[in-house]
PDB file of N, CA and C in Angstrom:
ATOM      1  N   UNK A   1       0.828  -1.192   0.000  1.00  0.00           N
ATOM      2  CA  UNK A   1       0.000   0.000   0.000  1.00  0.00           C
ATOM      3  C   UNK A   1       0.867   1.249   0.000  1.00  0.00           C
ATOM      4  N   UNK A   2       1.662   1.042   0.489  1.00  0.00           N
ATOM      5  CA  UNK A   2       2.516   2.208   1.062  1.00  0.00           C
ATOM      6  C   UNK A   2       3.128   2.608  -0.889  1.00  0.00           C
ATOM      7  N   UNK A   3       3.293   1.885  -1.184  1.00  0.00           N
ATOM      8  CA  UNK A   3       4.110   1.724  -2.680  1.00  0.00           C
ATOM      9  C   UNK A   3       3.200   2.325  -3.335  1.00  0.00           C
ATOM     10  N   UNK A   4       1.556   2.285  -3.474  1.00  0.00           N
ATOM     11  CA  UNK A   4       0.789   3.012  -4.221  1.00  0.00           C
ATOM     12  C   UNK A   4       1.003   4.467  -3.672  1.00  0.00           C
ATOM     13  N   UNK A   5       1.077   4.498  -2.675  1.00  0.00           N
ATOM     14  CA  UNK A   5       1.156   6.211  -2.028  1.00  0.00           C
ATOM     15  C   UNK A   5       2.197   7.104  -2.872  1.00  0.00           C
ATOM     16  N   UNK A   6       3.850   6.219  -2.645  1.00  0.00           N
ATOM     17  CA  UNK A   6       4.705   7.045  -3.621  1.00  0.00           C
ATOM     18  C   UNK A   6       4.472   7.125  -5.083  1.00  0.00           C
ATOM     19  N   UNK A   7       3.556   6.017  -5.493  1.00  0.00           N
ATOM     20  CA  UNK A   7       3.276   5.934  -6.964  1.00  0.00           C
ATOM     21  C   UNK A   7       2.787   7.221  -7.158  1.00  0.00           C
ATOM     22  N   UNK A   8       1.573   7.624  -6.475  1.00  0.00           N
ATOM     23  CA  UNK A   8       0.948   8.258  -6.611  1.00  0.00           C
ATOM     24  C   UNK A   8       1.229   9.940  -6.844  1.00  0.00           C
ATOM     25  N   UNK A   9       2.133   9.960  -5.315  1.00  0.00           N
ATOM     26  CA  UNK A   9       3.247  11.331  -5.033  1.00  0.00           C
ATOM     27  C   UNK A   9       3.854  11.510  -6.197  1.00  0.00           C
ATOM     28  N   UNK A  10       4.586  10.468  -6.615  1.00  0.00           N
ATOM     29  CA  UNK A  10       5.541  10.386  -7.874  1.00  0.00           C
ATOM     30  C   UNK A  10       5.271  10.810  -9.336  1.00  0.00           C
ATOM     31  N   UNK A  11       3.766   9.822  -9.815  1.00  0.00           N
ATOM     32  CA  UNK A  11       3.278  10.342 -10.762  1.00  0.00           C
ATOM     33  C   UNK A  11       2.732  12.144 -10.646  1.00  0.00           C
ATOM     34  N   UNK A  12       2.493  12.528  -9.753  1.00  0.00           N
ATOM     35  CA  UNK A  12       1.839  13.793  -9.224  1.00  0.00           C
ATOM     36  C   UNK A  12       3.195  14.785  -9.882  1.00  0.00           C
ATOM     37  N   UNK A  13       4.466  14.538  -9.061  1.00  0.00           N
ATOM     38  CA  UNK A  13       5.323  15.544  -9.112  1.00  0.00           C
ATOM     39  C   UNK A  13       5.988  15.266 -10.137  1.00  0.00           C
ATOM     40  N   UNK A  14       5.774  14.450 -10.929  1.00  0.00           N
ATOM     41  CA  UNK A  14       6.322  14.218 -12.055  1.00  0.00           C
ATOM     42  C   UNK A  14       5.876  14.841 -12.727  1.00  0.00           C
ATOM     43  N   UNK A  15       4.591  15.368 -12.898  1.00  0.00           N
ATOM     44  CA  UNK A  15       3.437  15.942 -14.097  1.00  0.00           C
ATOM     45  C   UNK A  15       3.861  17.482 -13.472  1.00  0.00           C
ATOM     46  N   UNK A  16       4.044  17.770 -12.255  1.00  0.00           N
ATOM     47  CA  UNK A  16       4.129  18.915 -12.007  1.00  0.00           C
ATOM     48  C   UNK A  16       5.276  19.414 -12.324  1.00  0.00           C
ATOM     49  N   UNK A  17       6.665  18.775 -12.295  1.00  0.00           N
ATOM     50  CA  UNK A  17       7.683  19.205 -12.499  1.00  0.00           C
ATOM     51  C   UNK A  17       8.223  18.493 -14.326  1.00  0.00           C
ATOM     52  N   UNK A  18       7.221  17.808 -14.928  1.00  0.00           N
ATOM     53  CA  UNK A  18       7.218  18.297 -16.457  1.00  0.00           C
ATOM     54  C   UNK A  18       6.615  19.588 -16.851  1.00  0.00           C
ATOM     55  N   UNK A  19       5.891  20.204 -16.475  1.00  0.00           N
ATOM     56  CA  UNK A  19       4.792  20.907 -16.729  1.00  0.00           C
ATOM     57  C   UNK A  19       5.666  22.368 -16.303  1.00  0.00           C
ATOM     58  N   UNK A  20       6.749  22.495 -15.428  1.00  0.00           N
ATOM     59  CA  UNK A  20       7.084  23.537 -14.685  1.00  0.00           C
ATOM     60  C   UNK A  20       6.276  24.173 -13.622  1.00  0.00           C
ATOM     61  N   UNK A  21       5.382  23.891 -13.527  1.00  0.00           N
ATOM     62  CA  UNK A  21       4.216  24.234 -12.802  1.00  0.00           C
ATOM     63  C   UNK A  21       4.229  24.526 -11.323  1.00  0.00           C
ATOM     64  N   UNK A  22       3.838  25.193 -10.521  1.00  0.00           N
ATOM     65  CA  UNK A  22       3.846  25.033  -9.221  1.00  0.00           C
ATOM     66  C   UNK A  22       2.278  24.419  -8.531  1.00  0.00           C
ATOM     67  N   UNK A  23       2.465  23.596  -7.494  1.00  0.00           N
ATOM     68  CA  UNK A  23       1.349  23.000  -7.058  1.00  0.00           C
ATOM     69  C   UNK A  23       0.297  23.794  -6.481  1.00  0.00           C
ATOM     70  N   UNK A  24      -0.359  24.976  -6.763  1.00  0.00           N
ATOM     71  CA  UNK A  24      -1.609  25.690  -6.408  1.00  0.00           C
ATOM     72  C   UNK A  24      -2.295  24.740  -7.038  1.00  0.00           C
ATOM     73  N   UNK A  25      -3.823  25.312  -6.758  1.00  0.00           N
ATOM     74  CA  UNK A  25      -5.194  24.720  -7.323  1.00  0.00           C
ATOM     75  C   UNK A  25      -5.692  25.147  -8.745  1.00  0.00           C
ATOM     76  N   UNK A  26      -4.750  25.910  -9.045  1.00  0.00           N
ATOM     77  CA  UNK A  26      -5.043  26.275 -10.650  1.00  0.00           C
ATOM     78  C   UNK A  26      -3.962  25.922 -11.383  1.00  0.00           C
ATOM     79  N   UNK A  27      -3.099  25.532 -10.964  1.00  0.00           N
ATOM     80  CA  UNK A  27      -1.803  24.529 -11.720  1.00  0.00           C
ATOM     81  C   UNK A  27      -2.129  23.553 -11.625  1.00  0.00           C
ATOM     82  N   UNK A  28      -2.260  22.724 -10.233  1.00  0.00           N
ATOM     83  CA  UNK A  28      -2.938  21.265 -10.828  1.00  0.00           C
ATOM     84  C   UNK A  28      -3.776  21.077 -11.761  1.00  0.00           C
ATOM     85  N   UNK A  29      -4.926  21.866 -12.126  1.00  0.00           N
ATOM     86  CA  UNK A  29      -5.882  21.804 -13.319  1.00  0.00           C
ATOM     87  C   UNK A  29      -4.814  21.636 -14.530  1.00  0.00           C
ATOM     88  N   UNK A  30      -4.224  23.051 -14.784  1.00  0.00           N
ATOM     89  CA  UNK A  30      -3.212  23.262 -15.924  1.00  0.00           C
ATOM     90  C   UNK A  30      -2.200  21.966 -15.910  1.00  0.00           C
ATOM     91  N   UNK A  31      -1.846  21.169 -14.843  1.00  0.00           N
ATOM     92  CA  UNK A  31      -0.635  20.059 -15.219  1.00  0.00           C
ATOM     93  C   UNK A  31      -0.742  19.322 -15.569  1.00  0.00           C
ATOM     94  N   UNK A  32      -2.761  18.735 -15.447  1.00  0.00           N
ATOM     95  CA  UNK A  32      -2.420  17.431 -16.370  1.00  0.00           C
ATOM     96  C   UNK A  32      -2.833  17.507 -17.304  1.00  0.00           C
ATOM     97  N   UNK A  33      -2.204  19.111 -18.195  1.00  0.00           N
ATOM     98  CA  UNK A  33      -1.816  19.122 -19.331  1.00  0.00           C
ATOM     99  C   UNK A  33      -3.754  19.206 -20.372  1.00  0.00           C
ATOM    100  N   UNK A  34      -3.517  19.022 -21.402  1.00  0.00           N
ATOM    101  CA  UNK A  34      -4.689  19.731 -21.972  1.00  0.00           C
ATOM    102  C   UNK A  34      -5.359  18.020 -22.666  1.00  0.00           C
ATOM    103  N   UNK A  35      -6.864  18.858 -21.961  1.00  0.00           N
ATOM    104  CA  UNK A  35      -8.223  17.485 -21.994  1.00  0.00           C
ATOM    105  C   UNK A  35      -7.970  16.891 -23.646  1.00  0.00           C
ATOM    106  N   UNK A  36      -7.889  18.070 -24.565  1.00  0.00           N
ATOM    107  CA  UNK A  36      -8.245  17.835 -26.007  1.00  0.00           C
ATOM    108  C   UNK A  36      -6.964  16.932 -26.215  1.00  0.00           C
ATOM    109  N   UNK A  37      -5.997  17.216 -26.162  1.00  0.00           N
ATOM    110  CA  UNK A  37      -4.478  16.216 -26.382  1.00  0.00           C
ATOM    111  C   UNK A  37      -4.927  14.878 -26.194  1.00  0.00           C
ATOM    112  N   UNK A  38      -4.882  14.740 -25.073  1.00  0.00           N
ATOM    113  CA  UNK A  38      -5.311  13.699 -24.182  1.00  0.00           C
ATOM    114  C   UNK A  38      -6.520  12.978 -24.689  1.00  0.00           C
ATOM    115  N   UNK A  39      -7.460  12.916 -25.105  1.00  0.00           N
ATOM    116  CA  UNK A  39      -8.802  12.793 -25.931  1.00  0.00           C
ATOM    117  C   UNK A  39      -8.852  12.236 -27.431  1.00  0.00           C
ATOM    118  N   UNK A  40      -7.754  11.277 -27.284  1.00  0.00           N
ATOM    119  CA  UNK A  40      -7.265  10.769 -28.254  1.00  0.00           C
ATOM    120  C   UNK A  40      -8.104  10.732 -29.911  1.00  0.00           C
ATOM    121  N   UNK A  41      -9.494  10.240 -28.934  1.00  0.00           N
ATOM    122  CA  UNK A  41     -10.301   9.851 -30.576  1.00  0.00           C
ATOM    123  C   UNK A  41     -11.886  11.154 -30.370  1.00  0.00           C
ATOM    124  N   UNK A  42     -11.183  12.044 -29.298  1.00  0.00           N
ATOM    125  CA  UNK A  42     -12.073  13.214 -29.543  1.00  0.00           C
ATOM    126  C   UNK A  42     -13.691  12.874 -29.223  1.00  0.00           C
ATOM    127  N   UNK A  43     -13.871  12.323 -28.340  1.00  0.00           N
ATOM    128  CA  UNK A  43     -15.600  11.717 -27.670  1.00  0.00           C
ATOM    129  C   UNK A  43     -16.224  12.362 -26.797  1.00  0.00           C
ATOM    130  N   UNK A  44     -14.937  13.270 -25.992  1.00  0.00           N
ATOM    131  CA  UNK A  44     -15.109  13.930 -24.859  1.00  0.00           C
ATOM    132  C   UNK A  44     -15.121  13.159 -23.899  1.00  0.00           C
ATOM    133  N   UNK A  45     -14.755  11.984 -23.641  1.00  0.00           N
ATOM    134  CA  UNK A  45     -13.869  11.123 -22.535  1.00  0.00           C
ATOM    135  C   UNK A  45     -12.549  10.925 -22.615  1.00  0.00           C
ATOM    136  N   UNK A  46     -11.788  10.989 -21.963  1.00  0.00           N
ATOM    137  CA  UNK A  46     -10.620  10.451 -21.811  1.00  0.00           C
ATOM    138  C   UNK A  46     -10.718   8.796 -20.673  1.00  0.00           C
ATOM    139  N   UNK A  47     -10.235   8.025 -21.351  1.00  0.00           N
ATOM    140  CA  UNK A  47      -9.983   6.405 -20.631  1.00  0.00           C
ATOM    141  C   UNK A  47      -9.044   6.196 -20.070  1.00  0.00           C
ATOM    142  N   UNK A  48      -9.044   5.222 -19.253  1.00  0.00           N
ATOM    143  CA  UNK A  48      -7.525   4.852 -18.812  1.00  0.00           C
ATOM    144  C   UNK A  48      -6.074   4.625 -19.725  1.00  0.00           C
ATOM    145  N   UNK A  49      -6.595   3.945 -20.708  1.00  0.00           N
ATOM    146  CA  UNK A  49      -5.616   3.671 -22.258  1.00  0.00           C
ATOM    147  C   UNK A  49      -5.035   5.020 -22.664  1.00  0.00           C
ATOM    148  N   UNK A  50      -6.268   5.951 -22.738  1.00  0.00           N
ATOM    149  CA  UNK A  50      -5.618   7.286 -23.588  1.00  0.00           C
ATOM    150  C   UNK A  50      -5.113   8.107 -21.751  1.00  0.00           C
ATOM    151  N   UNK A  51      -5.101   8.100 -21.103  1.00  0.00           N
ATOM    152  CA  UNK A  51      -4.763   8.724 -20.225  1.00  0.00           C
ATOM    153  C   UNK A  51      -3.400   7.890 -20.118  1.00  0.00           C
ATOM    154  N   UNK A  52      -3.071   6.559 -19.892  1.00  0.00           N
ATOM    155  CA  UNK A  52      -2.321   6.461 -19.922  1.00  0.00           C
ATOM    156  C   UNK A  52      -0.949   6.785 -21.104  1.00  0.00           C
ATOM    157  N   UNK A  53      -1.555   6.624 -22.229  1.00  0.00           N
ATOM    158  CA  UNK A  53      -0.485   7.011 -23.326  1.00  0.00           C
ATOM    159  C   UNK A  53      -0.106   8.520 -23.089  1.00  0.00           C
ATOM    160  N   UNK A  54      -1.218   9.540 -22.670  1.00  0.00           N
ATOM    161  CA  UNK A  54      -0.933  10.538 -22.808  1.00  0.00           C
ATOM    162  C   UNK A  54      -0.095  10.916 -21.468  1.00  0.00           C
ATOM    163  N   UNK A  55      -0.191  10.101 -20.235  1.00  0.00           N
ATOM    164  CA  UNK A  55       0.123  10.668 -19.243  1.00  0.00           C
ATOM    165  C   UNK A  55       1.774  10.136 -19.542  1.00  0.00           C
ATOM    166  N   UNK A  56       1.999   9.042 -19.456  1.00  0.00           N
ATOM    167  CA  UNK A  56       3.617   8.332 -19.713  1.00  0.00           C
ATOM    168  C   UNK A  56       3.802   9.279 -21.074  1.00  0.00           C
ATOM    169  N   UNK A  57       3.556   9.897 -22.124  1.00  0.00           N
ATOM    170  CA  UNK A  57       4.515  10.386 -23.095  1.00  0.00           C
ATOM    171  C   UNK A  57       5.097  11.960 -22.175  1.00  0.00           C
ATOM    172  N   UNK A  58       4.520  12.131 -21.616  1.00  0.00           N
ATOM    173  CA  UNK A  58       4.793  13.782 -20.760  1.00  0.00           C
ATOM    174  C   UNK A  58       5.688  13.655 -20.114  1.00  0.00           C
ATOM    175  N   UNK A  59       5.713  12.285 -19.075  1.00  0.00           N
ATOM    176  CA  UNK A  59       6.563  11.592 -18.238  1.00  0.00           C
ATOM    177  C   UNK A  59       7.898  11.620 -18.641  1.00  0.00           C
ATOM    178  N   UNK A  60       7.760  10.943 -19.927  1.00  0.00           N
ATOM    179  CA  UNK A  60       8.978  10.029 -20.174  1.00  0.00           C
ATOM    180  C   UNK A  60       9.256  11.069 -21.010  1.00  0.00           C
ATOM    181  N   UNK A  61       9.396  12.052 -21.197  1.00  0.00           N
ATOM    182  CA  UNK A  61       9.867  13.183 -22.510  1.00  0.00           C
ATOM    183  C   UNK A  61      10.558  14.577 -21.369  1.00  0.00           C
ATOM    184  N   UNK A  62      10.108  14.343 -20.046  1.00  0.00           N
ATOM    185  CA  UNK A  62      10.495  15.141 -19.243  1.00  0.00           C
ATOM    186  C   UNK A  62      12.037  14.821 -18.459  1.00  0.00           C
ATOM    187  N   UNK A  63      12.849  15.591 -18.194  1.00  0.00           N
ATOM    188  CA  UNK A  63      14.004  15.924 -17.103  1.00  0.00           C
ATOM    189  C   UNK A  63      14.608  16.249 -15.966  1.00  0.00           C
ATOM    190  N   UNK A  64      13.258  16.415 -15.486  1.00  0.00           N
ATOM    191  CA  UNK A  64      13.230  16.495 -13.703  1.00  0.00           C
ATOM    192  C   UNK A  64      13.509  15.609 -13.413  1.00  0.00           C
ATOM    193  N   UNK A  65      14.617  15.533 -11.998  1.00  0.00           N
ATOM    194  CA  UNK A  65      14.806  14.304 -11.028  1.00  0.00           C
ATOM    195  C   UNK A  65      13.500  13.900 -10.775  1.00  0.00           C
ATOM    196  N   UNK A  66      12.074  14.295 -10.662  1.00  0.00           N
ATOM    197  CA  UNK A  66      11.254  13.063 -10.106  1.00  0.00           C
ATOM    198  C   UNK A  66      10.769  12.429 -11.677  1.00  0.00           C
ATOM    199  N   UNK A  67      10.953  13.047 -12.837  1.00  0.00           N
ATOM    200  CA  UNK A  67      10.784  12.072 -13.799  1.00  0.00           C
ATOM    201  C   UNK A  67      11.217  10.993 -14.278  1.00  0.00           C
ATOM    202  N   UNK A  68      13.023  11.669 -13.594  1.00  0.00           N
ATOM    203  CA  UNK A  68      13.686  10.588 -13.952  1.00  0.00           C
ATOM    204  C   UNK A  68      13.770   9.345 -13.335  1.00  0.00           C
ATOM    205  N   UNK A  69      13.068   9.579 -11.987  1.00  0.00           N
ATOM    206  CA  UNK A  69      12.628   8.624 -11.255  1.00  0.00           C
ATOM    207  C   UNK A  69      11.885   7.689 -11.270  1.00  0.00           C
ATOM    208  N   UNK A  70      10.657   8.540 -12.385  1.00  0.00           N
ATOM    209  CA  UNK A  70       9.289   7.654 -12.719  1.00  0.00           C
ATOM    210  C   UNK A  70      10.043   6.887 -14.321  1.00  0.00           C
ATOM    211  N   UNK A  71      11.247   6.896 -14.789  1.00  0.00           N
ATOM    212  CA  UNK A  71      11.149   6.185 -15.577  1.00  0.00           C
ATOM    213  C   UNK A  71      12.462   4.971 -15.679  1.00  0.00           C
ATOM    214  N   UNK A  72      12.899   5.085 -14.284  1.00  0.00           N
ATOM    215  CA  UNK A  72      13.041   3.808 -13.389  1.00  0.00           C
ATOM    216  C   UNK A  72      12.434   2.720 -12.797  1.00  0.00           C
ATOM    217  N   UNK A  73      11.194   3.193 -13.015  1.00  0.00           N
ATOM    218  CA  UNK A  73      10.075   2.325 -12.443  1.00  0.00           C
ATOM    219  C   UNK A  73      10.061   1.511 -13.796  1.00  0.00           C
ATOM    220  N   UNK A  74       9.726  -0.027 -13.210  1.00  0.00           N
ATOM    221  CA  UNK A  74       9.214  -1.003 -14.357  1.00  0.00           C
ATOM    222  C   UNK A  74       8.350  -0.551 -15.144  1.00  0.00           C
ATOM    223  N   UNK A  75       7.858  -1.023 -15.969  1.00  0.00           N
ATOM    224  CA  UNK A  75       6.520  -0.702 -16.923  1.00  0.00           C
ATOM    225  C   UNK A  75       5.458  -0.942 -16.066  1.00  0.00           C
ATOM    226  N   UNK A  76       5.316  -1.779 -15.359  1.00  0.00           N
ATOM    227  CA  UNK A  76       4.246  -2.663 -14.299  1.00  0.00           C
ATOM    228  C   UNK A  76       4.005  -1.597 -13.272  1.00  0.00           C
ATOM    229  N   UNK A  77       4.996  -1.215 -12.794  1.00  0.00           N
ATOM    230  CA  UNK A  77       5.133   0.060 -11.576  1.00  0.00           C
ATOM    231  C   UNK A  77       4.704   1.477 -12.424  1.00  0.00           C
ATOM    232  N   UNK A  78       5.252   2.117 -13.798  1.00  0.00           N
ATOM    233  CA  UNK A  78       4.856   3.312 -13.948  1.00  0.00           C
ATOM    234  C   UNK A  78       2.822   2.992 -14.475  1.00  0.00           C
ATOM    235  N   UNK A  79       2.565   1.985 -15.465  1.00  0.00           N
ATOM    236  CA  UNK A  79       1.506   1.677 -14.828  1.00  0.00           C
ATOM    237  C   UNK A  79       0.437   1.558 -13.810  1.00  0.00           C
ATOM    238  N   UNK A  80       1.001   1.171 -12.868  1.00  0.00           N
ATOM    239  CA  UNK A  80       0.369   1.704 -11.376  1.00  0.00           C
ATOM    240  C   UNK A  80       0.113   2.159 -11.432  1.00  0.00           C
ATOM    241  N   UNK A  81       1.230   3.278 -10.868  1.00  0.00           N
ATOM    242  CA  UNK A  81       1.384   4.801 -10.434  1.00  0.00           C
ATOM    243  C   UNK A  81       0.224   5.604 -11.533  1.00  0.00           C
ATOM    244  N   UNK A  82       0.103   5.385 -12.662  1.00  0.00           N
ATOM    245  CA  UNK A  82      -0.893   6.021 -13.863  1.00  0.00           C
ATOM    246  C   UNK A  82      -2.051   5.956 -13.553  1.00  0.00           C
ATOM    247  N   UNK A  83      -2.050   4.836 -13.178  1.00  0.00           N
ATOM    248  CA  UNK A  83      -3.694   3.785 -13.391  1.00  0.00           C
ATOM    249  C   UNK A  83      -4.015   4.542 -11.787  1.00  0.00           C
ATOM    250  N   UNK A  84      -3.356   4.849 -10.845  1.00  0.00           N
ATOM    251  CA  UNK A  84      -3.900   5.086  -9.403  1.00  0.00           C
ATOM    252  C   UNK A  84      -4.901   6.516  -9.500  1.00  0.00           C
ATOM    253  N   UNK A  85      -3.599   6.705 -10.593  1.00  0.00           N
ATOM    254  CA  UNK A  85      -3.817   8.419 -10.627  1.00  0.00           C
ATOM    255  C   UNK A  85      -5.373   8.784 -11.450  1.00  0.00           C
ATOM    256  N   UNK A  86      -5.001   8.038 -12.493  1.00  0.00           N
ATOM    257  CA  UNK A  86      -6.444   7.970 -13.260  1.00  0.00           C
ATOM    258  C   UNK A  86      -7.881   7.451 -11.826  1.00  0.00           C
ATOM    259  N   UNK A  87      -7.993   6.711 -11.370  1.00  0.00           N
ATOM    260  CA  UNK A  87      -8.958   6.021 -10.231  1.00  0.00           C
ATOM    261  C   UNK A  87      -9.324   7.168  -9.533  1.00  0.00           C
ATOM    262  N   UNK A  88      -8.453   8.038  -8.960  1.00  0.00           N
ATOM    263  CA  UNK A  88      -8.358   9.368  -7.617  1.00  0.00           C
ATOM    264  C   UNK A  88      -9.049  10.403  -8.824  1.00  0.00           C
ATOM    265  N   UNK A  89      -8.724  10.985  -9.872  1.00  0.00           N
ATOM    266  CA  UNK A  89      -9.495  11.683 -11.119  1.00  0.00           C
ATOM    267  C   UNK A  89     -10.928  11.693 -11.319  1.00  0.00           C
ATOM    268  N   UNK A  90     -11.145  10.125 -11.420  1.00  0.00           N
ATOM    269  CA  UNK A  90     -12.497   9.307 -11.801  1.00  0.00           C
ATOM    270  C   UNK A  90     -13.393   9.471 -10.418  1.00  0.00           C
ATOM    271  N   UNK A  91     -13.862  10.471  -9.762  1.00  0.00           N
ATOM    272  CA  UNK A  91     -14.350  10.268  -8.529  1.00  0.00           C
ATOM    273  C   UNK A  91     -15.387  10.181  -8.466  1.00  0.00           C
ATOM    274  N   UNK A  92     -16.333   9.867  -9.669  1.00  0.00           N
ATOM    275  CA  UNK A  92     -17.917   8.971  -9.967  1.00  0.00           C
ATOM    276  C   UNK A  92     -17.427   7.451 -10.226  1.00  0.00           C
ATOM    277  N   UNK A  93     -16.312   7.271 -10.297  1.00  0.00           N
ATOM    278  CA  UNK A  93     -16.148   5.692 -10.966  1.00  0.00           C
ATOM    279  C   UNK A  93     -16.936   5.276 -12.167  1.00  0.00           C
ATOM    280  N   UNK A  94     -16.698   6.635 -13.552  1.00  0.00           N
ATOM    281  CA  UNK A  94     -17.638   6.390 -14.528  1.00  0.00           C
ATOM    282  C   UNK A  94     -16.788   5.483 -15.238  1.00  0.00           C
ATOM    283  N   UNK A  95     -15.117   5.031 -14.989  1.00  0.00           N
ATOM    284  CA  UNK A  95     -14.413   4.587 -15.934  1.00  0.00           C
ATOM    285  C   UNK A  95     -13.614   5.588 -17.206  1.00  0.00           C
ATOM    286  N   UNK A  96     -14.154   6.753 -17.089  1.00  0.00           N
ATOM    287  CA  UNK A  96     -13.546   7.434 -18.244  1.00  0.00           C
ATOM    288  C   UNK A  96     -13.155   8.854 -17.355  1.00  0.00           C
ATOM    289  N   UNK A  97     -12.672  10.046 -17.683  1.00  0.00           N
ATOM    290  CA  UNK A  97     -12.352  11.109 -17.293  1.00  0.00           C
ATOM    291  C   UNK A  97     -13.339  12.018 -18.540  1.00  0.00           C
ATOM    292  N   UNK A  98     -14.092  13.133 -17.729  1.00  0.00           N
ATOM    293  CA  UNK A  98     -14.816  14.135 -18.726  1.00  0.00           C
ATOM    294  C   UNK A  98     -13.975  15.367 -18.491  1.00  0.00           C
ATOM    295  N   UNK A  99     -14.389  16.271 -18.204  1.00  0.00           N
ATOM    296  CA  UNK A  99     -13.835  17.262 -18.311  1.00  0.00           C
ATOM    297  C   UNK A  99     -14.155  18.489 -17.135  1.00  0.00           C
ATOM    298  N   UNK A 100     -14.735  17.813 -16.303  1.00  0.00           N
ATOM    299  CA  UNK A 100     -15.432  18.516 -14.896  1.00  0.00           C
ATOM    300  C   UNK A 100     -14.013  17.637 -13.830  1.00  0.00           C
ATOM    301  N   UNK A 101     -13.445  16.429 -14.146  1.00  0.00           N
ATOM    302  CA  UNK A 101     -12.875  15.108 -13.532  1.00  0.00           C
ATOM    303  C   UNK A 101     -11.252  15.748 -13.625  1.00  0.00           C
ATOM    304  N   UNK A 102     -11.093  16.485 -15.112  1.00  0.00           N
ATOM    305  CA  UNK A 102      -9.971  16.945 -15.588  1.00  0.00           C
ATOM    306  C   UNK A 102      -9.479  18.021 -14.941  1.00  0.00           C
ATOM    307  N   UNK A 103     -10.386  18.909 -14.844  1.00  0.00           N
ATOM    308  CA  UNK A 103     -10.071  20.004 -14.147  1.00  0.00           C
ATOM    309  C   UNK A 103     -10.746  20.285 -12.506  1.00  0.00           C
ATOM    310  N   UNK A 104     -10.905  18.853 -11.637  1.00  0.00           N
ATOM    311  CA  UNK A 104     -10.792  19.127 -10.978  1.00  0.00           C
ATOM    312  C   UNK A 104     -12.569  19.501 -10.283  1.00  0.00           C
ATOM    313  N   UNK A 105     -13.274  19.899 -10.941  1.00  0.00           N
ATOM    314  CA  UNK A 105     -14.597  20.312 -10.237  1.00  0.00           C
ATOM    315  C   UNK A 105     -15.406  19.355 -10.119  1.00  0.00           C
TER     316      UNK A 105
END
């Protein structure tokens, strides 16, 4: 359990410190980066699949020590850490991310 926690921290400051961003409540909105990107086939959901592709390409394209951290992690582990992050997002448990989920309201 404890291992999902840093996943979680990890994926977090990873997005924040790709992003340059500082952690207020209107940067977290802005860090995980833009709904439409992310929205692969444009439905106005984002899924775990496209969240994940979109969240690991930000990851892994970034240079911060905590990125470089997250891409030490196995595939199995940065997975996790994605998939946790996506779950904590999803806070209807609709399975997909809209855009109220994205930014937070």
């Amino acid at each position: 359990m404890h291992r999902f926690k840093t996943c979680a921290a990890l994926a977090m400051a990873a997005l924040t410190m790709a992003t340059g961003l500082a952690a207020t409540p209107q940067a977290q909105a802005r860090m995980r980066g833009n709904f439409d990107s992310a929205d692969a086939n444009h439905d106005g959901r984002v899924t775990l699949q496209e969240y994940e592709t979109y969240a690991k390409s930000r990851l892994m394209t970034a240079n911060a020590p905590i990125a470089q951290r997250f891409k030490m992690l196995t595939p199995r582990q940065q997975y996790d850490c994605i998939a946790q992050r996506f779950e904590k997002l999803d806070r209807e448990r609709k399975g997909y991310l809209d855009r109220g989920d994205w930014n937070g309201s």
